[in-house]
Protein backbone atom coordinates (compact mmCIF):
# COMPACT_ATOMS: atom_id res chain seq x y z
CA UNK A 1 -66.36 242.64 -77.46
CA UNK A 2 -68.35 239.85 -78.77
CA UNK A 3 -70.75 238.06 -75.79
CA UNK A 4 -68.84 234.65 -77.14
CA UNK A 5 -65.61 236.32 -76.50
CA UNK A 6 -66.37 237.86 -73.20
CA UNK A 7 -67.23 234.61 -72.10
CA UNK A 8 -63.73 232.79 -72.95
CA UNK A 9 -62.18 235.74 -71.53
CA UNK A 10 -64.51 234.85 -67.78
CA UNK A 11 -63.43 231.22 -68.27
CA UNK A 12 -59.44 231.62 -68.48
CA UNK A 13 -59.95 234.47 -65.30
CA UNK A 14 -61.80 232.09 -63.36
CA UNK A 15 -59.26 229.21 -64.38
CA UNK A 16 -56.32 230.68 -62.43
CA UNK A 17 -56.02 228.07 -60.18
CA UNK A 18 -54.43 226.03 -63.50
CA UNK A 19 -50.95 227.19 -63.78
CA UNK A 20 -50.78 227.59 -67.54
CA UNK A 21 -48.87 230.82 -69.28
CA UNK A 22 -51.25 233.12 -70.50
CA UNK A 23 -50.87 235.04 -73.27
CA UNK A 24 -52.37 238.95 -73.66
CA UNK A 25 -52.89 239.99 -77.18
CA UNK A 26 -53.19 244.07 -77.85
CA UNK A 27 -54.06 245.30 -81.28
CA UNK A 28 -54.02 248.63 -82.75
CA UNK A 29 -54.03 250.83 -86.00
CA UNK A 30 -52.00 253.68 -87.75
CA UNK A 31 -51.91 255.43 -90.77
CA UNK A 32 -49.23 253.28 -93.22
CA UNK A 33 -46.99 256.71 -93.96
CA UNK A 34 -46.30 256.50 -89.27
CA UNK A 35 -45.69 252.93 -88.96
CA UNK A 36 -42.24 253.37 -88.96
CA UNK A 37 -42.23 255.94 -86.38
CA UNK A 38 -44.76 254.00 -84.30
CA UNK A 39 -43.05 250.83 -84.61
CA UNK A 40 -40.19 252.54 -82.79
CA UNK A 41 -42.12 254.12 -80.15
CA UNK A 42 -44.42 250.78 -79.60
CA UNK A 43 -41.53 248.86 -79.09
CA UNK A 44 -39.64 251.56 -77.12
CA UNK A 45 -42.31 252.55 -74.88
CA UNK A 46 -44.08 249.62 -74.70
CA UNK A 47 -42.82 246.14 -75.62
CA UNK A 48 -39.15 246.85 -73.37
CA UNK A 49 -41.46 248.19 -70.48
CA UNK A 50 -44.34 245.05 -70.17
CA UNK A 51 -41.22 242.33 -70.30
CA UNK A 52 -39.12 244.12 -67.55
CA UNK A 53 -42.24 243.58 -65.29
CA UNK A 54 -42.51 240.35 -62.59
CA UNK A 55 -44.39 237.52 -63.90
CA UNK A 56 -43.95 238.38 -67.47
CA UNK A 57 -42.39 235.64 -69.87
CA UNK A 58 -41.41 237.93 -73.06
CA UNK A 59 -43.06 239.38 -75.60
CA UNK A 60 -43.98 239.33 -79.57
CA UNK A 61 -44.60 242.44 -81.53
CA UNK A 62 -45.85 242.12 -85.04
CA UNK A 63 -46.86 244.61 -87.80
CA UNK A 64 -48.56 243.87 -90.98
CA UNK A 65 -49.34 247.11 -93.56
CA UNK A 66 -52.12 246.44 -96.41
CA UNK A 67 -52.72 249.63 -98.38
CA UNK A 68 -52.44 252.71 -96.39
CA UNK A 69 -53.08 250.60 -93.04
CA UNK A 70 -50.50 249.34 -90.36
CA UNK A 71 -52.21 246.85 -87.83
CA UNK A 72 -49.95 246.10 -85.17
CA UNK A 73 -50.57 243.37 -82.47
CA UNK A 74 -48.41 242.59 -79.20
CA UNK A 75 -48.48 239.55 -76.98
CA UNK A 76 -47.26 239.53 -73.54
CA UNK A 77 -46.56 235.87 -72.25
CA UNK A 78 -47.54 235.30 -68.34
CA UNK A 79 -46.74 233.14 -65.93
CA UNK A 80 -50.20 233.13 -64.44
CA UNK A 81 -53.84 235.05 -64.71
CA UNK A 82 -52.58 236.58 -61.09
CA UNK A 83 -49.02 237.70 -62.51
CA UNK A 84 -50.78 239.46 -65.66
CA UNK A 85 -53.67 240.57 -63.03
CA UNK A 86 -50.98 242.24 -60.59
CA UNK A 87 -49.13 244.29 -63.26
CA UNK A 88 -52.36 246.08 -64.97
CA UNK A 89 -54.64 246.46 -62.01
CA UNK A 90 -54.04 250.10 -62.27
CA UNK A 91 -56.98 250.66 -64.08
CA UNK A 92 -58.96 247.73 -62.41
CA UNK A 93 -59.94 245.33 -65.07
CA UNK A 94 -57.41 243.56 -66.46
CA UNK A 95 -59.17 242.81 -69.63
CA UNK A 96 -58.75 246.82 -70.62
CA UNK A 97 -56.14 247.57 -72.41
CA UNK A 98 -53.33 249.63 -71.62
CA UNK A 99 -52.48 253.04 -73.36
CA UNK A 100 -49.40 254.48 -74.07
CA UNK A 101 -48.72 258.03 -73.49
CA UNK A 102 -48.80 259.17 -77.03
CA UNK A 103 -50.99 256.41 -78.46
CA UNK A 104 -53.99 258.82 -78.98
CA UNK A 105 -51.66 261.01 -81.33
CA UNK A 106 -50.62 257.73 -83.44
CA UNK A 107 -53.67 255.34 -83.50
CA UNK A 108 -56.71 255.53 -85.38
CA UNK A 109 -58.90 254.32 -82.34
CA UNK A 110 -58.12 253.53 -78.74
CA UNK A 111 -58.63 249.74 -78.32
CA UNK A 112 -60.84 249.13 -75.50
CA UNK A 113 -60.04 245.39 -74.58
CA UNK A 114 -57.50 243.06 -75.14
CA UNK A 115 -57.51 239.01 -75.56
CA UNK A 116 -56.30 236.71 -73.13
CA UNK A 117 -55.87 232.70 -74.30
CA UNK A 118 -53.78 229.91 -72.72
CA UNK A 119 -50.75 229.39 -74.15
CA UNK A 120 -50.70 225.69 -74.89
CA UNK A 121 -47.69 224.27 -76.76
CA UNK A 122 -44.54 226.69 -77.73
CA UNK A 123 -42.96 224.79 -80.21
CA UNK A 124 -40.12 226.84 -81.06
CA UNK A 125 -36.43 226.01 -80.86
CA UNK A 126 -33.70 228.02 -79.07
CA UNK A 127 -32.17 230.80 -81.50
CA UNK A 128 -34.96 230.12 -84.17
CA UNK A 129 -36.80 233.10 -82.70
């Protein structure tokens, strides 16, 4: 993680006191000829999991395949720094990201950290989602 990114990343943790949703972006890779498969188990095993948890606001997943890459990204909306803190202090920075049981099987590499920005303006309408 870049020393410029590190350092928005301190900023937004040490910002909780502002009560602004936070969003926490994961990216990973797969071959192009598993994306289905993944898809299915990313959104199974992870996406329905993260948005059943307290504090979370919803989630986006989003796939885009070039060649024989899929990147996949997900973004968990939170209420606050401390709602997103409470649900991945497992591991005990919550600026690691997350695994999924079988993500070492599909994924080219093991992300190490995620991104966390301020959500600022959601500009979308009801049912255009």
């Amino acid at each position: 993680m870049s020393s410029h990114a590190e350092r928005g990343m301190q900023q937004i943790l040490a910002e909780r006191s502002r009560n602004v949703p936070i969003g926490r972006t994961w990216r990973g890779r797969t071959k192009a000829e598993i994306a289905d498969q993944y898809t299915e188990y990313l959104y199974r095993e992870g996406v329905l999991s993260v948005e059943t948890k307290p504090g979370c606001l919803g989630m986006q997943m989003f796939r885009s395949v070039i060649e024989d890459i899929a990147e996949f990204t997900t973004i968990s909306y939170w209420e606050s720094v401390d709602a997103m803190k409470a649900q991945y202090s497992d591991h005990g920075d919550p600026m690691r990201a997350s695994h999924l049981e079988r993500d070492e099987e599909f994924l080219l590499e093991l992300p190490e950290y995620i991104e966390l920005t301020e959500l600022i303006a959601n500009d979308w309408k009801a049912g255009n989602a």
